[in-house]
Every structure is written in structure tokens, then in C-alpha cells.
PDB file of N, CA and C in Angstrom:
ATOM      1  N   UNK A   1      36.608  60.578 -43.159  1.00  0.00           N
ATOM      2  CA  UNK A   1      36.312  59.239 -42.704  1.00  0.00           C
ATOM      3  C   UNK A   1      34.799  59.009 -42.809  1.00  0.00           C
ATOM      4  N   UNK A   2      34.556  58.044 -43.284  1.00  0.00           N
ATOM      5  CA  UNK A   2      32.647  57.990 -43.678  1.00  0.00           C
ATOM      6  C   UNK A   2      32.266  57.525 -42.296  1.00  0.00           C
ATOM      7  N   UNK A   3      30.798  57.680 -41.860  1.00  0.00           N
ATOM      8  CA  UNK A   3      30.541  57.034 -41.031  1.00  0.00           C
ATOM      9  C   UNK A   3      30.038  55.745 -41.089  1.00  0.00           C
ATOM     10  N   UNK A   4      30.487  55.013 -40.443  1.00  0.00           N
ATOM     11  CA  UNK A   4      30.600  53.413 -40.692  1.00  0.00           C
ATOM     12  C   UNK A   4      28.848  52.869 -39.953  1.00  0.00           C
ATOM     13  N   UNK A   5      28.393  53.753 -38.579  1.00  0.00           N
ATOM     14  CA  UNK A   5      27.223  53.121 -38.752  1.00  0.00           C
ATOM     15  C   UNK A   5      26.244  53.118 -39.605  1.00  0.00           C
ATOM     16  N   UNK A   6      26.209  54.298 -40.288  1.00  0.00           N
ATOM     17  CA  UNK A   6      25.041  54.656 -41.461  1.00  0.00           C
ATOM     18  C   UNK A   6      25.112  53.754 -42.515  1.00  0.00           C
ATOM     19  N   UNK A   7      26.289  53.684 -42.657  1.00  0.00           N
ATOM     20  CA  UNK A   7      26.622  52.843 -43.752  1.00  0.00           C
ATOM     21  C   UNK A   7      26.127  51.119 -43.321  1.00  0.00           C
ATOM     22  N   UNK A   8      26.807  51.073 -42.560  1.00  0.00           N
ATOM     23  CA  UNK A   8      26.353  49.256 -42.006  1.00  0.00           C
ATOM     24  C   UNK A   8      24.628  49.403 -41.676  1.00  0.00           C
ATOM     25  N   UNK A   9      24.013  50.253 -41.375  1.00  0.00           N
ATOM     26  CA  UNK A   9      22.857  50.652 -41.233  1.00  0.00           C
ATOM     27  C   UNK A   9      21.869  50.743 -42.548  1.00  0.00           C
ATOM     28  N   UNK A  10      22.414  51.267 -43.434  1.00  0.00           N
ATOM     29  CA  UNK A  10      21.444  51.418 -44.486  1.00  0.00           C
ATOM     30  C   UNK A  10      21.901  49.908 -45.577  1.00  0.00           C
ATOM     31  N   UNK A  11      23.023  49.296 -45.037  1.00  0.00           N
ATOM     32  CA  UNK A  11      22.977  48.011 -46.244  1.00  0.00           C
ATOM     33  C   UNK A  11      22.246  47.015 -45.427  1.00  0.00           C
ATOM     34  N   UNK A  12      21.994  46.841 -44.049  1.00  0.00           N
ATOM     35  CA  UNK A  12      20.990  45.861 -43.311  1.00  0.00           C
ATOM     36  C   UNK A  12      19.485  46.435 -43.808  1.00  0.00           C
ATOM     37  N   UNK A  13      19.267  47.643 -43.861  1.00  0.00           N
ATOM     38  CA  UNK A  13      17.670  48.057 -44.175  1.00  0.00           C
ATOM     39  C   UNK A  13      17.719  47.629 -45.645  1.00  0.00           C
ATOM     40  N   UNK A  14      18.822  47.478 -46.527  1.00  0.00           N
ATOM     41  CA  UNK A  14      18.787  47.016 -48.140  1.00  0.00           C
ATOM     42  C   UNK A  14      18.686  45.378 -47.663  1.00  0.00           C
ATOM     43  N   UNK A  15      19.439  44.921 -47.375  1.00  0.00           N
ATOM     44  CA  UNK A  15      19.140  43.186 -47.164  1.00  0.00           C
ATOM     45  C   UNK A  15      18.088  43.099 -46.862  1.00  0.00           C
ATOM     46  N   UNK A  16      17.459  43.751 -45.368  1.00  0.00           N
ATOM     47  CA  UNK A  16      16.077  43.087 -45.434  1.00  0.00           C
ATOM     48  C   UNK A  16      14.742  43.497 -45.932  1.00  0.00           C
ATOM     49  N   UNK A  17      15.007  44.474 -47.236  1.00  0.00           N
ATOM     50  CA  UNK A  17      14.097  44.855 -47.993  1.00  0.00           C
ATOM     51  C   UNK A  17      14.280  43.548 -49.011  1.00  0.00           C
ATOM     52  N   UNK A  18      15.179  43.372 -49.413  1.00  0.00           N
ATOM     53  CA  UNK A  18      15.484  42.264 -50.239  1.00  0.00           C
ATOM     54  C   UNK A  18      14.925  41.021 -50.290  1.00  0.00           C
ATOM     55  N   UNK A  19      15.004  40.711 -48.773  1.00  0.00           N
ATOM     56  CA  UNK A  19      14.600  39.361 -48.257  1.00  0.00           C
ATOM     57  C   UNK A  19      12.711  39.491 -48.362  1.00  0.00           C
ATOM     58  N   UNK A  20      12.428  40.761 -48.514  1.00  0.00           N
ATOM     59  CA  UNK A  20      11.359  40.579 -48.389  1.00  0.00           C
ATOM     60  C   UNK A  20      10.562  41.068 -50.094  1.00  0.00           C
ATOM     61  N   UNK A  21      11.603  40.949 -50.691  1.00  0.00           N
ATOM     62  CA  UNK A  21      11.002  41.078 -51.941  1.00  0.00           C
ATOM     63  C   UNK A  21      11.300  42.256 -53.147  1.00  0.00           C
ATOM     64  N   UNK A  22      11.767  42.665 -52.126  1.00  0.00           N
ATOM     65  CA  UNK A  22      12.667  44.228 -53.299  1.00  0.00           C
ATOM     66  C   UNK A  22      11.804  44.753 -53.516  1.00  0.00           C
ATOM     67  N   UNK A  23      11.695  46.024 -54.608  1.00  0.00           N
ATOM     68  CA  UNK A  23      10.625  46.762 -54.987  1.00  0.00           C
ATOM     69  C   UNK A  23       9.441  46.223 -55.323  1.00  0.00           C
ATOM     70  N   UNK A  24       9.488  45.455 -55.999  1.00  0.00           N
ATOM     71  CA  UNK A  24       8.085  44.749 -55.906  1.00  0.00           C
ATOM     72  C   UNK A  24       7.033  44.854 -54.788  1.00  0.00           C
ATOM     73  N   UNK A  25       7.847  44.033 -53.952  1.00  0.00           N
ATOM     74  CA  UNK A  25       7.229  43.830 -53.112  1.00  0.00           C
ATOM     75  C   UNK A  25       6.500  45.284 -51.989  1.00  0.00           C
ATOM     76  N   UNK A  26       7.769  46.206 -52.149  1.00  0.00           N
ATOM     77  CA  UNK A  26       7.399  47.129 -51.757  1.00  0.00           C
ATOM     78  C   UNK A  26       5.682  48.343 -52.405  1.00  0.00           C
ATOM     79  N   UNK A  27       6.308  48.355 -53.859  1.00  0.00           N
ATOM     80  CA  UNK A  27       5.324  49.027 -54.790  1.00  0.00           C
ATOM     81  C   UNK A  27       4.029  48.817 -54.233  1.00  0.00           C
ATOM     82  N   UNK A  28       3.923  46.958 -54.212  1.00  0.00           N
ATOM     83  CA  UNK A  28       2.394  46.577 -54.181  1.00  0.00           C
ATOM     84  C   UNK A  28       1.810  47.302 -52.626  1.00  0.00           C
ATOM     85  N   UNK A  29       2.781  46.784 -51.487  1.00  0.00           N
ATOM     86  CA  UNK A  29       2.341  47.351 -50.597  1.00  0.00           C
ATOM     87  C   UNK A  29       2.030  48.653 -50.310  1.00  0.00           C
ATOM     88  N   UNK A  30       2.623  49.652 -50.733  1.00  0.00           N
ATOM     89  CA  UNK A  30       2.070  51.043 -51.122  1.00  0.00           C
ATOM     90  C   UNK A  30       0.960  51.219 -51.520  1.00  0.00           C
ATOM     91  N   UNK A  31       0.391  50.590 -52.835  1.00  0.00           N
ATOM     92  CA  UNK A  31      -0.311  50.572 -53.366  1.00  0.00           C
ATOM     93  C   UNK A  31      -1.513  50.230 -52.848  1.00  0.00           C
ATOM     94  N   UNK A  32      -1.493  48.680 -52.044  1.00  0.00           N
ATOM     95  CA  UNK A  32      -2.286  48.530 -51.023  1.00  0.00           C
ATOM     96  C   UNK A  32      -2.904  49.333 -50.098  1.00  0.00           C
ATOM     97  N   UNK A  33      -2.203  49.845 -49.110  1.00  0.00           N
ATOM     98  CA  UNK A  33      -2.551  50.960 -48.218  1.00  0.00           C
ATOM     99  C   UNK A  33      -3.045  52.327 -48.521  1.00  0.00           C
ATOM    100  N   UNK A  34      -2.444  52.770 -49.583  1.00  0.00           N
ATOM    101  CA  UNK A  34      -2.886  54.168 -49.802  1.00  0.00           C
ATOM    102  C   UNK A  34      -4.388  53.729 -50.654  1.00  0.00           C
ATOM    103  N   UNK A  35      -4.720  52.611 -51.344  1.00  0.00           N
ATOM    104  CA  UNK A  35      -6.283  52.228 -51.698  1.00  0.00           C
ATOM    105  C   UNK A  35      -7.073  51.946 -50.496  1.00  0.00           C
ATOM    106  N   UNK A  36      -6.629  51.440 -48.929  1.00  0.00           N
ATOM    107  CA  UNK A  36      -7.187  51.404 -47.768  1.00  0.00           C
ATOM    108  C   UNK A  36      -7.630  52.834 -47.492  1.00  0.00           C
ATOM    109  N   UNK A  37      -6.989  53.872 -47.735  1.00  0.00           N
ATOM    110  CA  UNK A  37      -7.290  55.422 -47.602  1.00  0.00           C
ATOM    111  C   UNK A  37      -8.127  55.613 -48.103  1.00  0.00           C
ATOM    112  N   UNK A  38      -7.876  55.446 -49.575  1.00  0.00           N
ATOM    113  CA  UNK A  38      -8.923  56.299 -50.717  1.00  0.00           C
ATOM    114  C   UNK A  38     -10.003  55.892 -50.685  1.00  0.00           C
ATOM    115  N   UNK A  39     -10.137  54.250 -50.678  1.00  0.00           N
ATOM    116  CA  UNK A  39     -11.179  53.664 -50.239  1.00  0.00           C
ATOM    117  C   UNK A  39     -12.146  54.203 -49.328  1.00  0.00           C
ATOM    118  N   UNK A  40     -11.689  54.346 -48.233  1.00  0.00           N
ATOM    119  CA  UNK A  40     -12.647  54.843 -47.206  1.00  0.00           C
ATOM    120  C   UNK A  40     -13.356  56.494 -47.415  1.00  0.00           C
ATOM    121  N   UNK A  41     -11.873  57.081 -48.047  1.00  0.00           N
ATOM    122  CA  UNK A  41     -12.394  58.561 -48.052  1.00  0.00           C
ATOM    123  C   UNK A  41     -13.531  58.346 -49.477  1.00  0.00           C
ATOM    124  N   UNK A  42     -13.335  57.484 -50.684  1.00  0.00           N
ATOM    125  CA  UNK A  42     -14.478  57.595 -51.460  1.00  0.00           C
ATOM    126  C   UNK A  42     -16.106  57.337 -50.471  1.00  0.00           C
ATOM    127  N   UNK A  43     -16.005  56.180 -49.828  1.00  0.00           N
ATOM    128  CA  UNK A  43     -17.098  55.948 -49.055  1.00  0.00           C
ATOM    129  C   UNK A  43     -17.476  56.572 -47.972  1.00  0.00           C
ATOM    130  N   UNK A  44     -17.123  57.592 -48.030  1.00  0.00           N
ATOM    131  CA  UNK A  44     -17.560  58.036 -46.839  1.00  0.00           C
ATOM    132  C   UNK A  44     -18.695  59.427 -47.036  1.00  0.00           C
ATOM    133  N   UNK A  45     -19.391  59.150 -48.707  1.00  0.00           N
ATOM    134  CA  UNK A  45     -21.020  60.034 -49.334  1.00  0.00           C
ATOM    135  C   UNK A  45     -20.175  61.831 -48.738  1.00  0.00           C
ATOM    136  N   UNK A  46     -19.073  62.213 -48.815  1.00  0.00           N
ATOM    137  CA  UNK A  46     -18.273  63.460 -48.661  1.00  0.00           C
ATOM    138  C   UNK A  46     -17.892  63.888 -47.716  1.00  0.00           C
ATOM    139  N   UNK A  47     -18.022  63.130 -46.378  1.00  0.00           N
ATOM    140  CA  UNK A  47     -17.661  63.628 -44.993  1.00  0.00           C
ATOM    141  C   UNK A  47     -16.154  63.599 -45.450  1.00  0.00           C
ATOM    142  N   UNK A  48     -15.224  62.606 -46.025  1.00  0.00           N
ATOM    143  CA  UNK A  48     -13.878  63.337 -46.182  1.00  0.00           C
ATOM    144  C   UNK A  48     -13.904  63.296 -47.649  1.00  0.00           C
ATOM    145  N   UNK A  49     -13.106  64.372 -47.891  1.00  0.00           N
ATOM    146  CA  UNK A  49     -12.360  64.763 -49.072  1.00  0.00           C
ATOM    147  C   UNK A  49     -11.505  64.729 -49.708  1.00  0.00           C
ATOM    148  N   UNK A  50     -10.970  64.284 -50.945  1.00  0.00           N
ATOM    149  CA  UNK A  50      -9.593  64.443 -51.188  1.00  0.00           C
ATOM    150  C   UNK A  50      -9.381  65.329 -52.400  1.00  0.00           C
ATOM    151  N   UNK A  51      -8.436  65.909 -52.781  1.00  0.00           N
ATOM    152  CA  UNK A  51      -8.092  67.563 -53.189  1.00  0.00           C
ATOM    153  C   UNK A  51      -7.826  66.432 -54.654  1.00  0.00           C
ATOM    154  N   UNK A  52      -7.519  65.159 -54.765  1.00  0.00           N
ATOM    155  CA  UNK A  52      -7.291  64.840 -56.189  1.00  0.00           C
ATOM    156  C   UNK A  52      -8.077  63.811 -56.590  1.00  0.00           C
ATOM    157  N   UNK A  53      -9.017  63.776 -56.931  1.00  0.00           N
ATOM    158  CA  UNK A  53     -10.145  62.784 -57.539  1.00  0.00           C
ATOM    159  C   UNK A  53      -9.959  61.987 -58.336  1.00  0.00           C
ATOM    160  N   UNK A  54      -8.902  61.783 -59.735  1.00  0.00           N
ATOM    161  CA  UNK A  54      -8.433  61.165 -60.732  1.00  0.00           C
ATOM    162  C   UNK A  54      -7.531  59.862 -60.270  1.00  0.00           C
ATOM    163  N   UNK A  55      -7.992  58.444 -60.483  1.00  0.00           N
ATOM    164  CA  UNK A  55      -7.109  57.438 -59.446  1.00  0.00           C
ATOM    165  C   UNK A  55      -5.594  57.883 -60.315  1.00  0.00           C
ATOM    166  N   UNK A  56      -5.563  58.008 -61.384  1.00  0.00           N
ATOM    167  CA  UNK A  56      -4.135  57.882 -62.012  1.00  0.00           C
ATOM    168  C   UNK A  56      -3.045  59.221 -61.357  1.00  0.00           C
ATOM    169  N   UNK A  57      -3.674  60.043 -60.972  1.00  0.00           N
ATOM    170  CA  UNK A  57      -2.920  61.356 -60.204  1.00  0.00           C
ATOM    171  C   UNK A  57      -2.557  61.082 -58.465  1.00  0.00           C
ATOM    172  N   UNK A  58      -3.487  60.035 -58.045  1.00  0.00           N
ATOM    173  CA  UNK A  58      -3.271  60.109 -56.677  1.00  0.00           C
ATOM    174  C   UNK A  58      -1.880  59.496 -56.284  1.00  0.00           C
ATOM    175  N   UNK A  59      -1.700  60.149 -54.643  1.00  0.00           N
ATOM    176  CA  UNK A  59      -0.151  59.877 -54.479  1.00  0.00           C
ATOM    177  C   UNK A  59      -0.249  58.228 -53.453  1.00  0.00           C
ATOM    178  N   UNK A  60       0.662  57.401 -53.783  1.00  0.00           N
ATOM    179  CA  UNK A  60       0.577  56.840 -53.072  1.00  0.00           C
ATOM    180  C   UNK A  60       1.266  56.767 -51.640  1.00  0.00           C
ATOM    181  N   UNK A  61       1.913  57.773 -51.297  1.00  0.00           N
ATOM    182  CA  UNK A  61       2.765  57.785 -50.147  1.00  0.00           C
ATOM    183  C   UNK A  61       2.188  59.125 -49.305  1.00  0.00           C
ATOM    184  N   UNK A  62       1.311  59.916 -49.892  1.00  0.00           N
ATOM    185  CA  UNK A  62       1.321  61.239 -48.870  1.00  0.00           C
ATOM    186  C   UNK A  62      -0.423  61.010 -49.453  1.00  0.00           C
ATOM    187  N   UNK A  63      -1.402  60.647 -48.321  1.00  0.00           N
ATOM    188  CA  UNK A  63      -2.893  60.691 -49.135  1.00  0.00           C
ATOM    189  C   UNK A  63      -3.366  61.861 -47.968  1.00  0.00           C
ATOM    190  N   UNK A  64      -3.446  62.941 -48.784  1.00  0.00           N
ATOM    191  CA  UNK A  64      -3.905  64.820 -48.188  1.00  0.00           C
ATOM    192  C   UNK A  64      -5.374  64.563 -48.607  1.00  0.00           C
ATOM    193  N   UNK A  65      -6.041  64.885 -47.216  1.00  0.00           N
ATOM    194  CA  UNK A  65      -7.778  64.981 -47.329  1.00  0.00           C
ATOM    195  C   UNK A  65      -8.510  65.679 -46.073  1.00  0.00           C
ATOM    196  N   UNK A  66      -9.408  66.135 -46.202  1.00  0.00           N
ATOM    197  CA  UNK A  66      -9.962  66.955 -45.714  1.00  0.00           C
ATOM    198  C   UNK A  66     -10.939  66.469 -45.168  1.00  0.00           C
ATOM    199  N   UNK A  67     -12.035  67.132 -43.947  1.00  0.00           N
ATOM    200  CA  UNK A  67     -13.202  66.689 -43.924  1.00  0.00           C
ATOM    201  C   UNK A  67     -14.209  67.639 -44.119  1.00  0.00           C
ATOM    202  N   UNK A  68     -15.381  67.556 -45.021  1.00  0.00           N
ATOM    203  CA  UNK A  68     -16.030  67.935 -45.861  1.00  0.00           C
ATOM    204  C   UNK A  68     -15.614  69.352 -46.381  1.00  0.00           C
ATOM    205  N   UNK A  69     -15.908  70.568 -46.538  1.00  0.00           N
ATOM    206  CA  UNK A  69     -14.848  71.514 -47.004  1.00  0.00           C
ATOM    207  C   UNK A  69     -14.249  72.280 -46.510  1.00  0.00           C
ATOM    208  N   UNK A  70     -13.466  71.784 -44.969  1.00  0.00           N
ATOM    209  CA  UNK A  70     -12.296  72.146 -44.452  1.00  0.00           C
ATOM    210  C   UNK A  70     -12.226  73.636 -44.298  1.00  0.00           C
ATOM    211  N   UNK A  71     -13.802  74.494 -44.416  1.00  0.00           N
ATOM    212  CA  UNK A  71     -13.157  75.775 -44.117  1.00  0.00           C
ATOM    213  C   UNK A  71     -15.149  76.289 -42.830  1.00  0.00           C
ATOM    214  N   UNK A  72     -14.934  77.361 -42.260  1.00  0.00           N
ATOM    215  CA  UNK A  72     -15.940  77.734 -41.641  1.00  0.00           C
ATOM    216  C   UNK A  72     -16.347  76.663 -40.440  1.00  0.00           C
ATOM    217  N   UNK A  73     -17.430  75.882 -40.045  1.00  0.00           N
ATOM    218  CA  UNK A  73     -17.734  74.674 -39.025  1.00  0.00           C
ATOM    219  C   UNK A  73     -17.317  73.538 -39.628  1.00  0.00           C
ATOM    220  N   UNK A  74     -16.716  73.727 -40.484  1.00  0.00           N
ATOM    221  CA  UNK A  74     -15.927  72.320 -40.985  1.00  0.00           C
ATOM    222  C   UNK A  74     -14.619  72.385 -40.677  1.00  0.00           C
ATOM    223  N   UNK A  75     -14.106  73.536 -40.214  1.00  0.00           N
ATOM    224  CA  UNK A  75     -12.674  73.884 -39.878  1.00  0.00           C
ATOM    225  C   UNK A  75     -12.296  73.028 -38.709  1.00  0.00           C
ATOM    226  N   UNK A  76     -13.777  73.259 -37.783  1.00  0.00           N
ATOM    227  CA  UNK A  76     -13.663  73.308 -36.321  1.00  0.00           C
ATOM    228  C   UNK A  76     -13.450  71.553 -36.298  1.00  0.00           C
ATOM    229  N   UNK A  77     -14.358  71.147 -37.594  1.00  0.00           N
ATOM    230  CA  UNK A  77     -14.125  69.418 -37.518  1.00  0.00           C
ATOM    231  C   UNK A  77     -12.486  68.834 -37.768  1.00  0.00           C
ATOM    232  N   UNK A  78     -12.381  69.620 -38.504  1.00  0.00           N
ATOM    233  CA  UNK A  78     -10.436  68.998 -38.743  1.00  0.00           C
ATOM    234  C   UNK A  78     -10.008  69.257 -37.838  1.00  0.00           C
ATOM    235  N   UNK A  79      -9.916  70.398 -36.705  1.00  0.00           N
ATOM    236  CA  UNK A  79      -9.272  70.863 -35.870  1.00  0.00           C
ATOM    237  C   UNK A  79      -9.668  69.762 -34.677  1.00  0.00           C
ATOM    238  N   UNK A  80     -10.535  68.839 -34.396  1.00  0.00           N
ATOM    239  CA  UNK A  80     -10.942  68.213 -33.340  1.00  0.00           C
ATOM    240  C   UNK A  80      -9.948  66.408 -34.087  1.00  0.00           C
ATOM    241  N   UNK A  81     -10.171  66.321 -35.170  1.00  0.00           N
ATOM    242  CA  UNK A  81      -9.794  65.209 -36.024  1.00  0.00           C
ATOM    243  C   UNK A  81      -8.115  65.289 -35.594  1.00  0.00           C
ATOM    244  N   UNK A  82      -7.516  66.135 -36.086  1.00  0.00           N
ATOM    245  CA  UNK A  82      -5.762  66.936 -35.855  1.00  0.00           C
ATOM    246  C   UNK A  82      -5.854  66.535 -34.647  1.00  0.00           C
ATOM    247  N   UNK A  83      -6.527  67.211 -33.405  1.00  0.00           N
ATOM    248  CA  UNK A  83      -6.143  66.879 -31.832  1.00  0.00           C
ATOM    249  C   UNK A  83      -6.432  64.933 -31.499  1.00  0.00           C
ATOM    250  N   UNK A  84      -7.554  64.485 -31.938  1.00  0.00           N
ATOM    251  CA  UNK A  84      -7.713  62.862 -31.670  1.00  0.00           C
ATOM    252  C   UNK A  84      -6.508  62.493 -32.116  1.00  0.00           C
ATOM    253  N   UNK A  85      -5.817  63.147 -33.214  1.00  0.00           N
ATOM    254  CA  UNK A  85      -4.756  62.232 -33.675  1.00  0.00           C
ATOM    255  C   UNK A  85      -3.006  62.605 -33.354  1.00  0.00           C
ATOM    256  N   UNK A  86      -3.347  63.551 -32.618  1.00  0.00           N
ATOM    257  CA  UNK A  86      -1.606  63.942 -31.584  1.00  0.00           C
ATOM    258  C   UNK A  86      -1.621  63.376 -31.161  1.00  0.00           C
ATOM    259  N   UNK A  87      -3.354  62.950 -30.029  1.00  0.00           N
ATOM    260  CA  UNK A  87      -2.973  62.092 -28.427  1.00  0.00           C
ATOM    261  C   UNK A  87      -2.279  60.894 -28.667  1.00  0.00           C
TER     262      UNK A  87
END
């Protein structure tokens, strides 16, 4: 027997992707946000980092970065960055 909420569940999250534009609409917005990331991490003269420099390689759904080289007293900076961002 399938389960009937998942199902009635995932064709309402398809309608109102729809209504709002289908992939399209989605793509751009991806696209949008993860350049709000990169953006900042380019400007920021190397306090953060990102492990892929090439715009045509970067991901738009998972943006992995560091702050400055993430190892020794820079460790201790991600590790304070990680805790601001549990609370």
C-alpha cells in the first residue's frame, strides 16, 4: 500500500514550485544566493576562503569555505565561527 501522505505531500511541493515558476525559476534563485556567498567570500582581501576558485566549477547548492587557512590559530577562528553558528 503506498503511502498516501508522501505522495499528496510531494505533488503540493510540485504545484507550488510550479506556481512559482518551475525550474527556472528555481535555477536563477540558486544561482542568486550562492553569488551572495561567493561574493562576500571573494571580498573579504582572504579572511574567508574557498577550496574552488574557478566560477565555472563552483557549487551552487553546498558553498564549503574556510577562514583564512583553516589550520593552526586559524583553526581556533573556524572553531569560534562553527559555535556563533549552532547558537
Amino acid at each position: 500500500m503506498p503511502v498516501i501522505f508522501s505522495i499528496w505531500l510531494g505533488n503540493m511541493v510540485c504545484e507550488h514550485m510550479l506556481e512559482r515558476g518551475g525550474l527556472p525559476y528555481y535555477e536563477d534563485l540558486a544561482i542568486r544566493r550562492s553569488n551572495v556567498l561567493y561574493n562576500c567570500i571573494d571580498d573579504s582581501d582572504g579572511f574567508y576562503r574557498t577550496f574552488v576558485n574557478h566560477v565555472d566549477f563552483r557549487s551552487r547548492m553546498q558553498v564549503v569555505f574556510t577562514i583564512r587557512s583553516g589550520e593552526g590559530k586559524d583553526a581556533q577562528l573556524v572553531e569560534k565561527f562553527l559555535e556563533r553558528v549552532s547558537d
